[in-house]
C-alpha atoms as a PDB file:
ATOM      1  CA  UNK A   1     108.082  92.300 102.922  1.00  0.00           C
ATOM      2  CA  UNK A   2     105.295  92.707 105.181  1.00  0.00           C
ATOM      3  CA  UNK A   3     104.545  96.292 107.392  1.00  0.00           C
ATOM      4  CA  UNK A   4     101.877  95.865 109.788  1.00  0.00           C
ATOM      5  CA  UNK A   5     101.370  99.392 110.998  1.00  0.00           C
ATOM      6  CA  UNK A   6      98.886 100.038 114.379  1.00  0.00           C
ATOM      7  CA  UNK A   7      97.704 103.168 114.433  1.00  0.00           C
ATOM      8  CA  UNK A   8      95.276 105.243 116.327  1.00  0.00           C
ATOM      9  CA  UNK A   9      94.481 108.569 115.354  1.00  0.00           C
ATOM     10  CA  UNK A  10      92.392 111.071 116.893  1.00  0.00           C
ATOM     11  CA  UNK A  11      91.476 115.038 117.127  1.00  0.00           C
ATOM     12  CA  UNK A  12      91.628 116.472 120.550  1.00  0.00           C
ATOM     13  CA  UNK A  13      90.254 119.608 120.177  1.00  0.00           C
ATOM     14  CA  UNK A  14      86.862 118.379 119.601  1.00  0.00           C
ATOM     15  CA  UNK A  15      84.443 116.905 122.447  1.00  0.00           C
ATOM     16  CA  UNK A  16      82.807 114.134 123.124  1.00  0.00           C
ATOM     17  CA  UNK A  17      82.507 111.062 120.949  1.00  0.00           C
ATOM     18  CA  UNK A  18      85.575 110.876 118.237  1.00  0.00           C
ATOM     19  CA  UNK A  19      83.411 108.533 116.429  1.00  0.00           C
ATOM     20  CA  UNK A  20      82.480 110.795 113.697  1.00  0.00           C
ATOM     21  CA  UNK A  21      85.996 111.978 112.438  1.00  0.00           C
ATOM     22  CA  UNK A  22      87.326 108.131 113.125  1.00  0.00           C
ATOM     23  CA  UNK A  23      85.021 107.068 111.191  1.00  0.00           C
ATOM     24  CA  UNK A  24      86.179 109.141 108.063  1.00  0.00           C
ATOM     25  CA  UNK A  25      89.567 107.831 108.952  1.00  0.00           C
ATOM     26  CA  UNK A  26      88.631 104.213 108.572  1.00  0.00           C
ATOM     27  CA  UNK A  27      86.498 105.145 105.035  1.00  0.00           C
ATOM     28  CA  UNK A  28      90.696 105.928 103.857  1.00  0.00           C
ATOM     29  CA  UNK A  29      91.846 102.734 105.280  1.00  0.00           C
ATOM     30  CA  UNK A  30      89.144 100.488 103.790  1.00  0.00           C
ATOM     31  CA  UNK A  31      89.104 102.127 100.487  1.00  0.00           C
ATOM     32  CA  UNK A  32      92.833 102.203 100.715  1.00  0.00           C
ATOM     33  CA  UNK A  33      92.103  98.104 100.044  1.00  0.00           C
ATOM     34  CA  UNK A  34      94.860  97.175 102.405  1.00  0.00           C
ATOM     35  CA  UNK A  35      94.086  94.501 104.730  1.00  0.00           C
ATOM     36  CA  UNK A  36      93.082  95.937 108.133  1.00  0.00           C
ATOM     37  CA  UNK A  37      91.669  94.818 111.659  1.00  0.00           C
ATOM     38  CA  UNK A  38      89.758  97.601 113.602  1.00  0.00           C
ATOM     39  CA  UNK A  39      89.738  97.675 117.164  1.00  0.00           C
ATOM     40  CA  UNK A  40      88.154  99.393 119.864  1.00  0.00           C
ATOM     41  CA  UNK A  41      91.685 101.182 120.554  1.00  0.00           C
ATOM     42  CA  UNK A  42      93.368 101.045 116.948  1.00  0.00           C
ATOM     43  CA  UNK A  43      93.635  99.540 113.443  1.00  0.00           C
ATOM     44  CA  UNK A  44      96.525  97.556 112.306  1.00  0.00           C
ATOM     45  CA  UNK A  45      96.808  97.509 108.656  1.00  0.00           C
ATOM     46  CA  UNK A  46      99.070  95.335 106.602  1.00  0.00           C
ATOM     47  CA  UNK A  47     101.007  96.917 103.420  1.00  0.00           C
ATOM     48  CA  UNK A  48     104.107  95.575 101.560  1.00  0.00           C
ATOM     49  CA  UNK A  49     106.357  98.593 101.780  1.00  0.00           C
ATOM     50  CA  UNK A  50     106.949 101.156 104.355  1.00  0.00           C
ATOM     51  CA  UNK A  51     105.869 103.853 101.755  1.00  0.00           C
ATOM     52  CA  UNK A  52     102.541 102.636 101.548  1.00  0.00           C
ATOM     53  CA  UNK A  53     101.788 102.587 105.010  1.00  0.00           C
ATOM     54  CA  UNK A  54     102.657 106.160 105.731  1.00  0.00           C
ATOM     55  CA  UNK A  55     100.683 107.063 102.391  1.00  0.00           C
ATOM     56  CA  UNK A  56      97.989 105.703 104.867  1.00  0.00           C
ATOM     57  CA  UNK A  57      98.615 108.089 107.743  1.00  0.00           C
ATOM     58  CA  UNK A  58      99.526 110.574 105.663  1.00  0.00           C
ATOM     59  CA  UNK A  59      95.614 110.860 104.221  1.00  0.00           C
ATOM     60  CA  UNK A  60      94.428 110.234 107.334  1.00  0.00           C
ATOM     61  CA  UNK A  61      95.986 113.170 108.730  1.00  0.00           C
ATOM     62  CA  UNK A  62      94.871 114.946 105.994  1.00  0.00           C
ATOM     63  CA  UNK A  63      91.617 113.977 106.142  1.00  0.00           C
ATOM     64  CA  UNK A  64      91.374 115.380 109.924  1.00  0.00           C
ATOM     65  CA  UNK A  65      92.948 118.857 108.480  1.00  0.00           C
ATOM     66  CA  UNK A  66      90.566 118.894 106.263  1.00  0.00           C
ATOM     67  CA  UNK A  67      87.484 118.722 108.812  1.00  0.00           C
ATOM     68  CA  UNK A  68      89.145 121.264 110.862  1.00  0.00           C
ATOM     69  CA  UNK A  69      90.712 119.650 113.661  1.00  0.00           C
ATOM     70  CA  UNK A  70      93.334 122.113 115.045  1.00  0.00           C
ATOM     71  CA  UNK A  71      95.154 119.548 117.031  1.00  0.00           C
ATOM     72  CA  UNK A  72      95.716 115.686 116.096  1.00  0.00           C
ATOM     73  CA  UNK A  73      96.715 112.903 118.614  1.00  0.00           C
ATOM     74  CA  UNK A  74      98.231 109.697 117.057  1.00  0.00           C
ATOM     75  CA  UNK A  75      99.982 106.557 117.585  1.00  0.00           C
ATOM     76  CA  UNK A  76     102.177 104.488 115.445  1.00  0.00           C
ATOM     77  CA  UNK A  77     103.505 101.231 115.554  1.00  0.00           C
ATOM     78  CA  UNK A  78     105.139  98.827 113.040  1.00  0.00           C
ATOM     79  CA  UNK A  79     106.118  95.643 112.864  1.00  0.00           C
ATOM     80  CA  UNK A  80     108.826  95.369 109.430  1.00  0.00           C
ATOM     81  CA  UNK A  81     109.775  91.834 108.994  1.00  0.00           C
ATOM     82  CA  UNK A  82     111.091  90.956 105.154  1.00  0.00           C
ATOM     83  CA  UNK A  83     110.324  87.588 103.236  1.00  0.00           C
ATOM     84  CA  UNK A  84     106.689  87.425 104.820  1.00  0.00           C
ATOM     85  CA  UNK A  85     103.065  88.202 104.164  1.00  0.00           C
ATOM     86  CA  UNK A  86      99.942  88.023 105.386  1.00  0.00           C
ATOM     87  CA  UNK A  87     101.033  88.837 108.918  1.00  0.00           C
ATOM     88  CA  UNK A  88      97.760  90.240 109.633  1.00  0.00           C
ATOM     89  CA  UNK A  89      96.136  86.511 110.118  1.00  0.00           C
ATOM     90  CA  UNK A  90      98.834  84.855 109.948  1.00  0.00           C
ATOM     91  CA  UNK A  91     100.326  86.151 113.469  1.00  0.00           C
ATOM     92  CA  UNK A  92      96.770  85.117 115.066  1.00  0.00           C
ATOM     93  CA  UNK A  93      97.106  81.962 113.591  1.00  0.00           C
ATOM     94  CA  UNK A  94     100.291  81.065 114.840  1.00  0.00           C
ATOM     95  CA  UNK A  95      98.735  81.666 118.606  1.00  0.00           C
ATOM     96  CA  UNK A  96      95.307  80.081 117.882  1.00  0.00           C
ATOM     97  CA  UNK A  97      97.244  77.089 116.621  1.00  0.00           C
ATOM     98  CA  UNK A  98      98.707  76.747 119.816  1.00  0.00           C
ATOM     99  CA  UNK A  99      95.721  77.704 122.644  1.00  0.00           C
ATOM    100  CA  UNK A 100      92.841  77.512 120.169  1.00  0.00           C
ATOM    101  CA  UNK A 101      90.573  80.129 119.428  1.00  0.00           C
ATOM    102  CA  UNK A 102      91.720  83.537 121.198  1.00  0.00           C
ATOM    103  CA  UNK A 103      88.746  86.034 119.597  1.00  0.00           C
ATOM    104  CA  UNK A 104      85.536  86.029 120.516  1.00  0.00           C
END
């Protein structure tokens, strides 16, 4: 089974730049060593059970607790889809495949 999770996480009751406490965020993901894309809006990770991907948001929420952010905004989106892997290329493949190359 492959769960390709997109999430975007976030304090809001700090100013400015989120950069700092995102960046602690994506430390969890990579050292989570799940595949994962970062974005300039979110990262979509790729896990094999459901479990496992809200293990990930589950220390990434607890990672923003921890550096005292009162109030957390996040997103979550998954894509479940069983007898498949490596969605996270795979998916972009299937596209470039078609058009040609769609990243820059």
């Amino acid at each position: 089974m492959s769960v390709l999770l997109q999430m975007a996480m976030f304090p809001t009751d700090k100013s400015g730049s989120k950069s700092k406490q995102v960046s602690e965020l994506v430390k969890i993901i990579r050292n989570s060593g799940y595949p994962y894309k970062l974005t300039a809006m979110a990262t979509v990770i790729e896990t094999q059970k459901m479990s496992e991907a809200l293990d990930v948001v589950q220390n990434c929420y607890e990672k923003l607790e921890e550096l005292g952010c009162e109030r957390v905004y996040s997103t979550l989106t998954f894509d479940i889809r069983k007898g498949h892997d490596n969605r996270l290329e795979g998916k972009v493949k299937s596209v470039e495949d078609k058009i040609g190359k769609v990243s820059k």
